[in-house]
Every structure is written in C-alpha cells, then in structure tokens.
C-alpha atoms as a PDB file:
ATOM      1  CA  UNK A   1     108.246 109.087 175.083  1.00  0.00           C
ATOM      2  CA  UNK A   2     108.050 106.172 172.774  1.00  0.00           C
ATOM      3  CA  UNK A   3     112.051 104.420 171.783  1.00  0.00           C
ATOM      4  CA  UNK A   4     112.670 102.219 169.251  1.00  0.00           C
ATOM      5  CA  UNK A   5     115.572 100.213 169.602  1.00  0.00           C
ATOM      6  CA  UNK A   6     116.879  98.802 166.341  1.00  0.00           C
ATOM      7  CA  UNK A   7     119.434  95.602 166.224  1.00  0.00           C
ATOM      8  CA  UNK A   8     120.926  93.567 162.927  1.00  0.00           C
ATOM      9  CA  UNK A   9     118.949  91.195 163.044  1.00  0.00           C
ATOM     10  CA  UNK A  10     116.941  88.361 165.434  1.00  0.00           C
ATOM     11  CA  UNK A  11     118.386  84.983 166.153  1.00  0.00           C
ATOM     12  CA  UNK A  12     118.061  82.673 169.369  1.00  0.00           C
ATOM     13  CA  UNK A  13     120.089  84.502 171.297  1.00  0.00           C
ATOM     14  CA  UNK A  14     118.139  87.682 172.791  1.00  0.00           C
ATOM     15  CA  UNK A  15     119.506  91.256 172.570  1.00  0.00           C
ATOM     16  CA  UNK A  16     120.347  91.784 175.845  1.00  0.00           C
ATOM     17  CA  UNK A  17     121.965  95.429 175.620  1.00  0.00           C
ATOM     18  CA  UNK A  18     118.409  96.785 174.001  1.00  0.00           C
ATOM     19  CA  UNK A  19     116.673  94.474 176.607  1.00  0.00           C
ATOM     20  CA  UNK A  20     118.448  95.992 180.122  1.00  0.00           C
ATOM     21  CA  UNK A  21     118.064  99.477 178.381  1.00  0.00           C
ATOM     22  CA  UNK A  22     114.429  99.321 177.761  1.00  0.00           C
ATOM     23  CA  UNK A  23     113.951  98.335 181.045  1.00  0.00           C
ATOM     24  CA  UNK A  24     115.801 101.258 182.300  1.00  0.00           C
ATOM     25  CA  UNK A  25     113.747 103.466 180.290  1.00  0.00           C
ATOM     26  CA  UNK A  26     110.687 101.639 181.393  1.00  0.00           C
ATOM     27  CA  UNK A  27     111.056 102.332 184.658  1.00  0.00           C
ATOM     28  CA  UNK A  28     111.751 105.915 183.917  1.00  0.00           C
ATOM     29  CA  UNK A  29     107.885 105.790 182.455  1.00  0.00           C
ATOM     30  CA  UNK A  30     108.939 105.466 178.783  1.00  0.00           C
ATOM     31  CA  UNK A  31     107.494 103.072 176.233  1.00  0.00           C
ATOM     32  CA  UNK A  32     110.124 101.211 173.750  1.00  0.00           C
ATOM     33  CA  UNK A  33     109.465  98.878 170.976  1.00  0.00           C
ATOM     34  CA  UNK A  34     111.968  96.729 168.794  1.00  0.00           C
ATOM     35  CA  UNK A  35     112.877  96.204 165.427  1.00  0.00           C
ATOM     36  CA  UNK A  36     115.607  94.410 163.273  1.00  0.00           C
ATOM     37  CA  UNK A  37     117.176  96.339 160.322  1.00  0.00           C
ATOM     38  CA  UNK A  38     116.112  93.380 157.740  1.00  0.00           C
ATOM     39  CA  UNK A  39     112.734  94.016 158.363  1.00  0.00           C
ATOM     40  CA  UNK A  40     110.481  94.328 155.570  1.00  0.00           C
ATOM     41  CA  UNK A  41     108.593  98.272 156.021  1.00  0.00           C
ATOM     42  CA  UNK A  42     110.526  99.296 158.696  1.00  0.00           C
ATOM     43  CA  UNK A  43     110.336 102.971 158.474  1.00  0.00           C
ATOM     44  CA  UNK A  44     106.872 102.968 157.876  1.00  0.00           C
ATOM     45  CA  UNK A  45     106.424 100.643 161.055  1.00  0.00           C
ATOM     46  CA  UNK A  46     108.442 103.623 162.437  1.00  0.00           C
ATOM     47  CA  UNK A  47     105.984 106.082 161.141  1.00  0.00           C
ATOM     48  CA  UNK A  48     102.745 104.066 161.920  1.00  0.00           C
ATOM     49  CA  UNK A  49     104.139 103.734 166.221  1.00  0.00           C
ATOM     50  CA  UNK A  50     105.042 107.383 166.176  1.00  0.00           C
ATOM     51  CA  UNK A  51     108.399 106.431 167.396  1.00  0.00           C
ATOM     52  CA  UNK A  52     110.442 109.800 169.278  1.00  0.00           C
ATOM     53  CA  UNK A  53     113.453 108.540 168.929  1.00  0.00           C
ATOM     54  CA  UNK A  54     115.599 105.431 167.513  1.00  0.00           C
ATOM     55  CA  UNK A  55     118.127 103.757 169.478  1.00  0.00           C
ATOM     56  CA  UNK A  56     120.512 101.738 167.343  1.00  0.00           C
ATOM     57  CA  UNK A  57     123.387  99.342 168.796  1.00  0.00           C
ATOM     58  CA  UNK A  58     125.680  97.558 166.206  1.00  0.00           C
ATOM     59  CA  UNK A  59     129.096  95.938 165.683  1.00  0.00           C
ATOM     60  CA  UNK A  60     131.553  96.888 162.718  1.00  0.00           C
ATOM     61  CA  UNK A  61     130.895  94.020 160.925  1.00  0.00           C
ATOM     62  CA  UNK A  62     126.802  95.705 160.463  1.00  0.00           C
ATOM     63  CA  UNK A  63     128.526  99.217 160.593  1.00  0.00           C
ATOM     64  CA  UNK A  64     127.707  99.686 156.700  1.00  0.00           C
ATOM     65  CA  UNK A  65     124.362  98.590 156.338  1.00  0.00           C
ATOM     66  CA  UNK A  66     123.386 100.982 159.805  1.00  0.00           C
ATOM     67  CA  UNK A  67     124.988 103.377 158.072  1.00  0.00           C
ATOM     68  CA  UNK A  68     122.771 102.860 154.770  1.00  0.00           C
ATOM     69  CA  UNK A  69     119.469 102.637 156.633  1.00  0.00           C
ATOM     70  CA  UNK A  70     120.087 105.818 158.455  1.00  0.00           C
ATOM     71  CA  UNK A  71     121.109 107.874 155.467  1.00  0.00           C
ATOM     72  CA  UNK A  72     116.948 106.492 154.001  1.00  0.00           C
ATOM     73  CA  UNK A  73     115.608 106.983 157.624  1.00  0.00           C
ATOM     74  CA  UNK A  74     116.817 110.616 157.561  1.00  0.00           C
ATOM     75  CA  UNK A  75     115.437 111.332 154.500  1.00  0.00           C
ATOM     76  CA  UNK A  76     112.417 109.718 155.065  1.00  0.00           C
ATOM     77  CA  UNK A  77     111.873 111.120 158.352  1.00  0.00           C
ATOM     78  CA  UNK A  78     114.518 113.857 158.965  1.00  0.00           C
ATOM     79  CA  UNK A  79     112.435 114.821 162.671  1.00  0.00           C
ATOM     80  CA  UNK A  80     113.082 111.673 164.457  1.00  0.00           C
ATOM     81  CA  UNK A  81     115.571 111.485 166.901  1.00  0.00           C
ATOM     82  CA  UNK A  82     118.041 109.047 166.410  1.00  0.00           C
ATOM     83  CA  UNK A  83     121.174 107.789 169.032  1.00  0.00           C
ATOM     84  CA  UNK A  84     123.765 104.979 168.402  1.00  0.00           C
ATOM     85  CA  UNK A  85     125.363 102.934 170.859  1.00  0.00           C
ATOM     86  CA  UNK A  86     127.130  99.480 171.609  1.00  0.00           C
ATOM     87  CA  UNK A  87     130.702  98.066 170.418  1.00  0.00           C
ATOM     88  CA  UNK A  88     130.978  99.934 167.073  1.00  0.00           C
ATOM     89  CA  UNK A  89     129.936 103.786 168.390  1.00  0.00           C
ATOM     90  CA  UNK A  90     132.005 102.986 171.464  1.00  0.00           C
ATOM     91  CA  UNK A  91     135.332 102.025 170.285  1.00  0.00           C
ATOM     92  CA  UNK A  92     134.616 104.243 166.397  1.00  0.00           C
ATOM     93  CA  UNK A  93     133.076 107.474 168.301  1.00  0.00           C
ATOM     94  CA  UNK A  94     134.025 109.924 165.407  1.00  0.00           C
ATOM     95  CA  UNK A  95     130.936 108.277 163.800  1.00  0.00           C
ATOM     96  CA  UNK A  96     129.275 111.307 165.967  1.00  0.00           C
ATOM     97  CA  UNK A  97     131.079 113.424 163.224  1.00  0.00           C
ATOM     98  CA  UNK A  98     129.943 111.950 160.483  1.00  0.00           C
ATOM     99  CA  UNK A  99     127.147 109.714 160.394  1.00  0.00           C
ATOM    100  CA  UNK A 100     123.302 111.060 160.605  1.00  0.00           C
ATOM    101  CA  UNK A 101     123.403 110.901 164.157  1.00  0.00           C
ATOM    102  CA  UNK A 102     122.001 113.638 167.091  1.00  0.00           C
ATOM    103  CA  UNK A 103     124.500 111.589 169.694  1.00  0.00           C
ATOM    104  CA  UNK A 104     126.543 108.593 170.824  1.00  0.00           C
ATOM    105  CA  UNK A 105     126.748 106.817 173.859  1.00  0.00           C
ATOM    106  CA  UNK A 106     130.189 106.018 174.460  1.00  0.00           C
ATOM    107  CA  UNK A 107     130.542 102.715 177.051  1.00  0.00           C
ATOM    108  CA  UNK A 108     127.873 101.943 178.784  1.00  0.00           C
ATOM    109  CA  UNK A 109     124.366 103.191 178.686  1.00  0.00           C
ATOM    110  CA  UNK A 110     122.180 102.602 181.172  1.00  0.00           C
ATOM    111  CA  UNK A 111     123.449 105.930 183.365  1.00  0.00           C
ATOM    112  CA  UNK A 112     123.632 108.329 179.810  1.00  0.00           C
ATOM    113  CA  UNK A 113     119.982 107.450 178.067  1.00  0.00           C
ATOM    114  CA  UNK A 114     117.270 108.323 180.007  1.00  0.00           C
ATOM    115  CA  UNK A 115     118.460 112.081 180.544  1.00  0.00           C
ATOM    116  CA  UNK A 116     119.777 112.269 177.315  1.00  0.00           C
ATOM    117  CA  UNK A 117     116.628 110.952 175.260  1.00  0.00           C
ATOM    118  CA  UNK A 118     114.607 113.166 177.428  1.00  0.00           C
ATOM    119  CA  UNK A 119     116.754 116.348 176.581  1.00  0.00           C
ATOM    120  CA  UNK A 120     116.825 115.370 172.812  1.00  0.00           C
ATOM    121  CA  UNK A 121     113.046 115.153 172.838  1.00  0.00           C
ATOM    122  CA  UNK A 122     112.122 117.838 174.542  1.00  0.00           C
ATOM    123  CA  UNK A 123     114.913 120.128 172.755  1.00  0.00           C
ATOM    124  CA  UNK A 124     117.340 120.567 176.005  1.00  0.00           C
ATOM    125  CA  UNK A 125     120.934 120.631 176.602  1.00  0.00           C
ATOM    126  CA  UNK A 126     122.966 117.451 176.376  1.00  0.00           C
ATOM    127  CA  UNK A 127     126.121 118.452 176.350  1.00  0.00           C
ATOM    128  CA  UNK A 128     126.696 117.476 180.565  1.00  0.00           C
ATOM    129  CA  UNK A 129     125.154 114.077 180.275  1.00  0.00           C
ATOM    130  CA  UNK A 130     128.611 111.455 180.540  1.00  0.00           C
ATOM    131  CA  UNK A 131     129.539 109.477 177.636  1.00  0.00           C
ATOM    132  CA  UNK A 132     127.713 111.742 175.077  1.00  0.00           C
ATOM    133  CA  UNK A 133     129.591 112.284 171.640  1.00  0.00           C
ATOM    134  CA  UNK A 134     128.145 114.580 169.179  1.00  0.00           C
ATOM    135  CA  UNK A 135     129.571 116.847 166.200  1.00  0.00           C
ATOM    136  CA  UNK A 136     130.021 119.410 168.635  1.00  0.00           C
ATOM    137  CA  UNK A 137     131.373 117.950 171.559  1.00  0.00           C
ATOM    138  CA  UNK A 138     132.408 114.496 173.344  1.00  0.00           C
ATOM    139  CA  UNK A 139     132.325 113.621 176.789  1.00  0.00           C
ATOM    140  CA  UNK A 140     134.039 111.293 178.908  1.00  0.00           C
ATOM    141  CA  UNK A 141     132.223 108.034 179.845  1.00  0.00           C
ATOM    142  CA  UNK A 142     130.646 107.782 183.118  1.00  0.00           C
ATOM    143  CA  UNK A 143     131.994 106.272 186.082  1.00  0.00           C
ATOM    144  CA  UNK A 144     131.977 102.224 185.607  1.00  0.00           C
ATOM    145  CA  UNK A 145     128.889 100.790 188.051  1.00  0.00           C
ATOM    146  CA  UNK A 146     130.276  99.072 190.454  1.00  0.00           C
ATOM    147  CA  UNK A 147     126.922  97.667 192.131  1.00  0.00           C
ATOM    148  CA  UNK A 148     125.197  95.852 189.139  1.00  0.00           C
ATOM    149  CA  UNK A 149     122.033  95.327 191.190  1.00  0.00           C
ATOM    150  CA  UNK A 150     120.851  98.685 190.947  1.00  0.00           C
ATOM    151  CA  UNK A 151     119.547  97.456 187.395  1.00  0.00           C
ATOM    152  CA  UNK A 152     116.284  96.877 186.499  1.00  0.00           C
ATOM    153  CA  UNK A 153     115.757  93.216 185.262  1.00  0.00           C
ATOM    154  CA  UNK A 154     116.023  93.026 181.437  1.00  0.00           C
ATOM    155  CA  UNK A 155     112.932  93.891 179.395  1.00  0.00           C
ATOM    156  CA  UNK A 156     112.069  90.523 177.971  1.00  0.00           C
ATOM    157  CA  UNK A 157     108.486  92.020 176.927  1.00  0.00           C
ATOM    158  CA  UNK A 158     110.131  93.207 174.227  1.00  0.00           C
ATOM    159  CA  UNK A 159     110.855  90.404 172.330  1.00  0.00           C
ATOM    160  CA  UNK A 160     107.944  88.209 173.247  1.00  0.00           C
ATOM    161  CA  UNK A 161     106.057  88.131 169.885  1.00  0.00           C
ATOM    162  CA  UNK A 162     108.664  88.167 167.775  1.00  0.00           C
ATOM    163  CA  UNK A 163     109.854  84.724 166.485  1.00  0.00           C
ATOM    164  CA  UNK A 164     112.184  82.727 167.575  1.00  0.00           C
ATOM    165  CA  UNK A 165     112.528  84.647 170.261  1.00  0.00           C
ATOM    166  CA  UNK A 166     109.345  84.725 171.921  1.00  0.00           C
ATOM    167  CA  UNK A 167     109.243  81.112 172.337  1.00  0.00           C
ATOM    168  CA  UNK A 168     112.572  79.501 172.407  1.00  0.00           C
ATOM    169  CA  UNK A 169     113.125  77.798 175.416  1.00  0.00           C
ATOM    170  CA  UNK A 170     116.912  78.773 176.172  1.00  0.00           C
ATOM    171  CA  UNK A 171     117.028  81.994 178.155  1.00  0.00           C
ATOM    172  CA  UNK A 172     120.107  83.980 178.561  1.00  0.00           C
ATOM    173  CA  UNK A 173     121.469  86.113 181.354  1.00  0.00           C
ATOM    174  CA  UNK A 174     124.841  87.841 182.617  1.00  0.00           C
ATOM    175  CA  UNK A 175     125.609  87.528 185.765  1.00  0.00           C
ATOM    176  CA  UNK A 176     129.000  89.791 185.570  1.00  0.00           C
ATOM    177  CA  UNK A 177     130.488  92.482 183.169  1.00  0.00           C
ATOM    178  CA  UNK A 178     134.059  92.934 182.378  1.00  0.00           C
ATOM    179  CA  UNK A 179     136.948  90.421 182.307  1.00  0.00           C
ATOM    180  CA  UNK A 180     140.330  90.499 183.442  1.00  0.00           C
ATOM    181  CA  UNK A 181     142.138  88.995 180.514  1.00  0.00           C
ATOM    182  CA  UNK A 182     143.517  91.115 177.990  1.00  0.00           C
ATOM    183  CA  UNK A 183     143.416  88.945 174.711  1.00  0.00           C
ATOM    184  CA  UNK A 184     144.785  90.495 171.971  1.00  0.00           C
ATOM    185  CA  UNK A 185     141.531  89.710 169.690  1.00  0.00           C
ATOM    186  CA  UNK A 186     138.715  90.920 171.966  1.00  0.00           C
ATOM    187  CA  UNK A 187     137.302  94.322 172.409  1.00  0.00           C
ATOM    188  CA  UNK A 188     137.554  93.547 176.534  1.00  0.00           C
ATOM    189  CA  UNK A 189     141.327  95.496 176.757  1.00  0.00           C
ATOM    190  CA  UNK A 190     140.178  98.041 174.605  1.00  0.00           C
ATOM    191  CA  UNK A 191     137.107  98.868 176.945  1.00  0.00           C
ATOM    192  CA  UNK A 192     139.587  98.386 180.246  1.00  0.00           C
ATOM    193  CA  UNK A 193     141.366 101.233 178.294  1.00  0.00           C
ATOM    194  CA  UNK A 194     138.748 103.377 177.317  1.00  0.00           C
ATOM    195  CA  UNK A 195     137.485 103.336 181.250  1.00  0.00           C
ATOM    196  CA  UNK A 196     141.613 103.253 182.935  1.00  0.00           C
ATOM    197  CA  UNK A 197     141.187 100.190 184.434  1.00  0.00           C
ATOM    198  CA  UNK A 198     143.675  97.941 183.069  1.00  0.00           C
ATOM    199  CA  UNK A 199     144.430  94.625 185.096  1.00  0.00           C
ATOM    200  CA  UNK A 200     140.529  93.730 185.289  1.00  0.00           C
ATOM    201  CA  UNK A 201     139.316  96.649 187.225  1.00  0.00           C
ATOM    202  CA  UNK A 202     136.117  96.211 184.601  1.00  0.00           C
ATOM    203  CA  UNK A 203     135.107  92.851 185.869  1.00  0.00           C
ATOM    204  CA  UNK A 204     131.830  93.510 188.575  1.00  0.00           C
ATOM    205  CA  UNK A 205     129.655  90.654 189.308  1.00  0.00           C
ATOM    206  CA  UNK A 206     126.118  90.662 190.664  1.00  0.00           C
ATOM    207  CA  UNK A 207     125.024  89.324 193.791  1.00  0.00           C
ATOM    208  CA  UNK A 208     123.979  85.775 193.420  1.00  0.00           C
ATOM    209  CA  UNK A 209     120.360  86.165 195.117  1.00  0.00           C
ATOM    210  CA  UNK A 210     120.103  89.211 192.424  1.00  0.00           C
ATOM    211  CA  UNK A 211     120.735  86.660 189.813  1.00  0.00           C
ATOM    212  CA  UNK A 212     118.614  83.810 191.100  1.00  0.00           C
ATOM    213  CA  UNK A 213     115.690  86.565 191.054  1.00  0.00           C
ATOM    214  CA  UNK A 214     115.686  87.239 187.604  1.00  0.00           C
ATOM    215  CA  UNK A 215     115.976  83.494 186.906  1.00  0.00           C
ATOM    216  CA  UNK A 216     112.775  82.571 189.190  1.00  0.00           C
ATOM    217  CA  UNK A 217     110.979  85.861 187.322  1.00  0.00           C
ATOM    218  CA  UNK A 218     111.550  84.598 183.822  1.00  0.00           C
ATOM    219  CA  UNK A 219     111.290  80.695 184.216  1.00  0.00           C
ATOM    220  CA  UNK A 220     107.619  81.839 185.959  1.00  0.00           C
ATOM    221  CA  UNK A 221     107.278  84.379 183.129  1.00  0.00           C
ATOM    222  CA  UNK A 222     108.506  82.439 179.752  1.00  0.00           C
ATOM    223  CA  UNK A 223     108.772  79.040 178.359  1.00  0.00           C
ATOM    224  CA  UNK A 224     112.595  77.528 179.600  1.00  0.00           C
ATOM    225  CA  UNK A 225     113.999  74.986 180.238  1.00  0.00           C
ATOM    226  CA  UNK A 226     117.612  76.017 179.486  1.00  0.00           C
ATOM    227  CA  UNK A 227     119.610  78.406 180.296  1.00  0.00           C
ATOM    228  CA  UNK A 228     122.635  80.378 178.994  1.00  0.00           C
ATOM    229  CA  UNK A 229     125.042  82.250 180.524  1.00  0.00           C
ATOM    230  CA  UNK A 230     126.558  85.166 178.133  1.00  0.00           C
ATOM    231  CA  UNK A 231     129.680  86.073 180.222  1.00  0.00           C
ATOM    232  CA  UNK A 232     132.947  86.484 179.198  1.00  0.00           C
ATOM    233  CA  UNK A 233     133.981  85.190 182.726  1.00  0.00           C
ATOM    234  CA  UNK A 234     131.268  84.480 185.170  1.00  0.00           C
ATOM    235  CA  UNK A 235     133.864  82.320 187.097  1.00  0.00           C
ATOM    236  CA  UNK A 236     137.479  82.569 187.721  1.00  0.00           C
ATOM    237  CA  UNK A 237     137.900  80.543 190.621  1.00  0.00           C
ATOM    238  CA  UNK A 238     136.215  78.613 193.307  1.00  0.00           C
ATOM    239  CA  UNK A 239     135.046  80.840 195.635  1.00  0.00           C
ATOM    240  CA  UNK A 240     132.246  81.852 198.248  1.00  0.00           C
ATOM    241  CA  UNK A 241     130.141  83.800 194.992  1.00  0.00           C
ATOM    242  CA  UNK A 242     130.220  79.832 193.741  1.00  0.00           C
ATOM    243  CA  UNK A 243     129.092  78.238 196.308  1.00  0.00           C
ATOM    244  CA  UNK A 244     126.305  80.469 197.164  1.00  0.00           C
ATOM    245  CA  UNK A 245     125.467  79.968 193.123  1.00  0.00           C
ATOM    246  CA  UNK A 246     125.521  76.331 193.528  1.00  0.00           C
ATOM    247  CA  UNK A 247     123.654  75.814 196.197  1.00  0.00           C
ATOM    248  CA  UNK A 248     120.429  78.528 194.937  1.00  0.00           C
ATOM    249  CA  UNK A 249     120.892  77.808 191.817  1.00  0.00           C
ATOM    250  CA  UNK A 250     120.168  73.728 192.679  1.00  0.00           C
ATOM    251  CA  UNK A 251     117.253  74.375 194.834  1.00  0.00           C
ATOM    252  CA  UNK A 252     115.700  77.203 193.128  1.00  0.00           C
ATOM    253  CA  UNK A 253     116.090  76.744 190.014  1.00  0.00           C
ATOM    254  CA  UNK A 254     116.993  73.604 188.894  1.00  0.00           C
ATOM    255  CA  UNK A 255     117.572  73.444 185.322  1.00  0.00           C
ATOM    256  CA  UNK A 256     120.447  72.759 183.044  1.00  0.00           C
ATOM    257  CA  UNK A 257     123.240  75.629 182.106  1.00  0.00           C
ATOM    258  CA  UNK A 258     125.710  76.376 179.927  1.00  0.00           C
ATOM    259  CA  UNK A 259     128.756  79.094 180.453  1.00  0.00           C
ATOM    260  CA  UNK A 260     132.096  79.955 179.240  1.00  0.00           C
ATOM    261  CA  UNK A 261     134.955  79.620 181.116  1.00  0.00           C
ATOM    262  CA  UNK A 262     138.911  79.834 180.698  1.00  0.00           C
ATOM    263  CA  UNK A 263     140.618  76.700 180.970  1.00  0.00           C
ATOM    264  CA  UNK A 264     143.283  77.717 183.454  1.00  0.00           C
ATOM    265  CA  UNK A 265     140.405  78.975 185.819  1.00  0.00           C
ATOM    266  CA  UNK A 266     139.318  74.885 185.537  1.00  0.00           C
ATOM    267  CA  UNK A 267     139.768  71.977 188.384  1.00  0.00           C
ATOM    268  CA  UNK A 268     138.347  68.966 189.693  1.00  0.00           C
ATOM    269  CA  UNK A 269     136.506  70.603 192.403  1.00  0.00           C
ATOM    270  CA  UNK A 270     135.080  73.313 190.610  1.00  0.00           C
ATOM    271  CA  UNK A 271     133.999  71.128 188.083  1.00  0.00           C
ATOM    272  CA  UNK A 272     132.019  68.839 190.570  1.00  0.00           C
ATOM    273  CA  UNK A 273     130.348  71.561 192.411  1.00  0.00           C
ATOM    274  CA  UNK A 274     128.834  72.967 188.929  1.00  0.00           C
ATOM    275  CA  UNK A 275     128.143  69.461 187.744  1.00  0.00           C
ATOM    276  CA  UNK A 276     126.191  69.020 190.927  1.00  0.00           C
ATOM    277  CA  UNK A 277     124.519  72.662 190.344  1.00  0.00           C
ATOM    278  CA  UNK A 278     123.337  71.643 187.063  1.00  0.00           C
ATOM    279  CA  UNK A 279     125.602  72.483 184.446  1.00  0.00           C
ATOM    280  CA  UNK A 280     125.277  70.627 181.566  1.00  0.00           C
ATOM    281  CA  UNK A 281     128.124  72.359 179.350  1.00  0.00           C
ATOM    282  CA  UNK A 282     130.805  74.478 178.993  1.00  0.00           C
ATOM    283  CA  UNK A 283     132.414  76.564 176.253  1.00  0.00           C
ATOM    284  CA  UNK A 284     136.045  77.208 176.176  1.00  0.00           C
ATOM    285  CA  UNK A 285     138.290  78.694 173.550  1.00  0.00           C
ATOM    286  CA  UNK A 286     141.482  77.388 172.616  1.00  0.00           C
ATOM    287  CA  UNK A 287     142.449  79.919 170.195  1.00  0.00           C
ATOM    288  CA  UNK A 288     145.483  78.038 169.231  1.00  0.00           C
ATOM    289  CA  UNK A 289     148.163  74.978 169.887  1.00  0.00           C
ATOM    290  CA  UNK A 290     150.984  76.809 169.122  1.00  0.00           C
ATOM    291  CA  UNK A 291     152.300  77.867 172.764  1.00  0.00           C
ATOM    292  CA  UNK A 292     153.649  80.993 170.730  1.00  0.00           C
ATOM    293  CA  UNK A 293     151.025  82.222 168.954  1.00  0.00           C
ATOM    294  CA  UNK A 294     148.891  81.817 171.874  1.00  0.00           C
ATOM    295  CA  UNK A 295     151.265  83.786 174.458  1.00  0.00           C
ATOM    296  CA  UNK A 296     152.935  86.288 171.969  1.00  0.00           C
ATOM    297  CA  UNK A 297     150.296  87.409 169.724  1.00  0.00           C
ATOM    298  CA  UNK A 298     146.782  86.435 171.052  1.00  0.00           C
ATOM    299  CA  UNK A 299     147.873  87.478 174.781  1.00  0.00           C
END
C-alpha cells in the first residue's frame, strides 16, 4: 500500500505527526510519500505515484484551503482513499459528516491507521478500529499509550529531498506528550478532556536511553548540529529523568539544545545541570503582566 501524507506547507521545522506515522506504517510494510498542499501539480504527482490513499493532518487556521483541495482531489480522482487527522479533525470531528472524507482519526494515530488504511483499501470493515469517525458512525479514541517507546523512530526519509528540510541542520524531537497545565488558550485541556484525564493524566515521557537513540541515529544519519526540542513540557522539575538526560545527553551527544519550559518549573539548579548538558536556550511564554489576566482568563 502506497500513503501519501499531505501537510500545509514545508518550513524548518519537520512534520513530525506525518513523520512518526509513516514510520508506523513502514514498519507495517507500507510505502508513504509526502507532499505540501501549495505544491505546484499535486494531484497529478498523486496520479503519477499511484498513491492508495491520502493522509491529511491540518489545523483550523488551513481548515479552508484542505477543504478546497479535497473538494478538486475528489473530483479529479473520486477512487482514492482519503483520511484526515491532527488538531482540526480531532477537536472539529463532524468534519466526518461533511467534508469529502472516507474517515477521521480522532486523537492519536499511531494505534487507529495501519488497520484502518488496510480495511479502507482492501474494502473491509472499519467501523471497530478506535478513534474512527465517519458519516455513519464515530468511535471513541483509543486508550492513551502510556509506554511511548513502543514507537518506531520518526520517518525522517521522508523529508530528505525536499528543501529546507532535507538539509537544515536543526533537528527536532519530542521526548514527552501531554502537559499538565490547563491554559485557557491551548488545545492541551481540550485533549485532557477528550481522553478523561484532566489534572495531567496526558503527560507520558519516554525513557531517556529511548531518546538518546534516536538522537545518535539521526546525528549519524543527517546533517546537525542543533537540536530542538518540540515539547510542551519536557521538564517540570528536577528529577532522576533529568539527570539521567544530562549526563547521556553530555557524553553522547554533545551538541547544543533548545526547549520550552514554564517559568515556575525554573531554578538555579536546574538551570546549571542543563547549562552543563548543553543547552544553549530556552523558550518561555509570558502570556501576560497583568497578574489577572494571566490567572483569571489565560489559566
């Protein structure tokens, strides 16, 4: 089965939801390819790689131009198979309803897309498979997964001919998914909601060795000599998971990093150990000076 997984567009920053999907899909013995909807002739790139099905993953702010492209894809090609996933199908699912669509994957999608592009292609049920939303029915997501090692390493094969991201030399990875804030403006509470787990039952971290791994594979793999950490919260507080991070991280890999972090997580220790690691920056947002605004409204 050949996917083709479609973003907005390309930047710096690599897609890393198609990325640890095509690697899941990979391993089941499927072929994927990649694409960006502001590609010049990109239904008839469609056409010329045979492609069995499309795999699209968007936020609301590119809802409308998916939504245009599909409605030309459909016409063009009304056999191909075509799913939807990521932040806009998850938290909009009625889009199952509506849109040109043969499914959703509602949360996440690494357990739902293997059995459910292999039932779509070869014309089998789908209406078991967790997290599925069509215009007939809609499932409850699967079970959160607890043990993120169990993933395949993301597919960086991908993207490795197309520009920038094939050679830029700042490489990103996640090291956790979740977070236990519940800030008014982010999607976070809203996916703590969708899955019951208020209170950050959604944050799950990876070991660290797992991590290092997939560090060592790329840096042999790929130009780098940065790296970027993606997570809403990779660390909370000082603790053994840090440590162990610190101390691999320096001897292993050995280049500068960047990460986000929430200033009341911050302290002079902390700070010195990740200095000492190899962290070159942080990012950390604000969101406002007014003690109000910030507590009442923005949570």
């Amino acid at each position: 089965m050949k996917v083709f997984f479609l973003v907005g567009s390309f930047s710096v920053i690599e897609p890393m939801g198609a990325l640890q999907l095509s690697a899941v899909l990979r391993a089941a013995g499927h072929s994927c390819a990649i694409g960006a909807l502001d590609e010049d002739g990109l239904i008839q790139r469609l056409q010329d790689q045979k492609a069995d099905a499309v795999a699209l993953s968007f936020m609301t702010t590119e809802a409308a131009d998916f939504l245009k492209f599909l409605r030309i894809l459909k016409e063009r090609l009304p056999s191909i198979i075509v799913i939807a996933g990521g932040p806009h199908p998850t938290y909009f699912p009625g889009i199952a309803k509506t849109w040109p669509l043969d499914a959703i994957v509602q949360g996440e999608g690494e357990v739902a897309i293997v059995p459910l592009l292999e039932a779509l292609v070869a014309g089998g049920p789908i209406c078991d498979i967790s997290g599925v939303h069509t215009r007939e029915f809609k499932n409850a997501p699967a079970a959160l997964v607890k043990d993120l090692d169990i993933f395949p390493f993301a597919d960086r094969d991908l993207i490795k001919d197309i520009e920038p991201l094939g050679t830029v030399r700042m490489k990103t990875f996640f090291a956790t998914r979740g977070c236990p804030f519940a800030c008014a403006y982010c999607f976070n509470s809203a996916f703590e909601d969708l899955y019951n787990v208020r209170g950050g039952g959604s944050l799950r971290r990876r070991s660290v060795e797992n991590l290092i791994q997939e560090i060592e594979q790329v840096k042999a793999k790929f130009p780098v000599d940065f790296i970027r950490f993606g997570d809403d919260a990779i660390i909370l507080k000082h603790d053994a998971w840090v440590d162990e991070f610190c101390e691999k991280y320096k001897k292993r890999i050995g280049l500068p990093f960047y990460f986000l972090i929430n200033p009341i997580c911050v302290n002079e220790k902390l700070v010195k150990a990740l200095r000492l690691a190899g962290c070159h920056s942080v990012m950390m947002g604000i969101e406002s000076g007014n003690e109000k605004v910030r507590e009442s409204i923005l949570g």
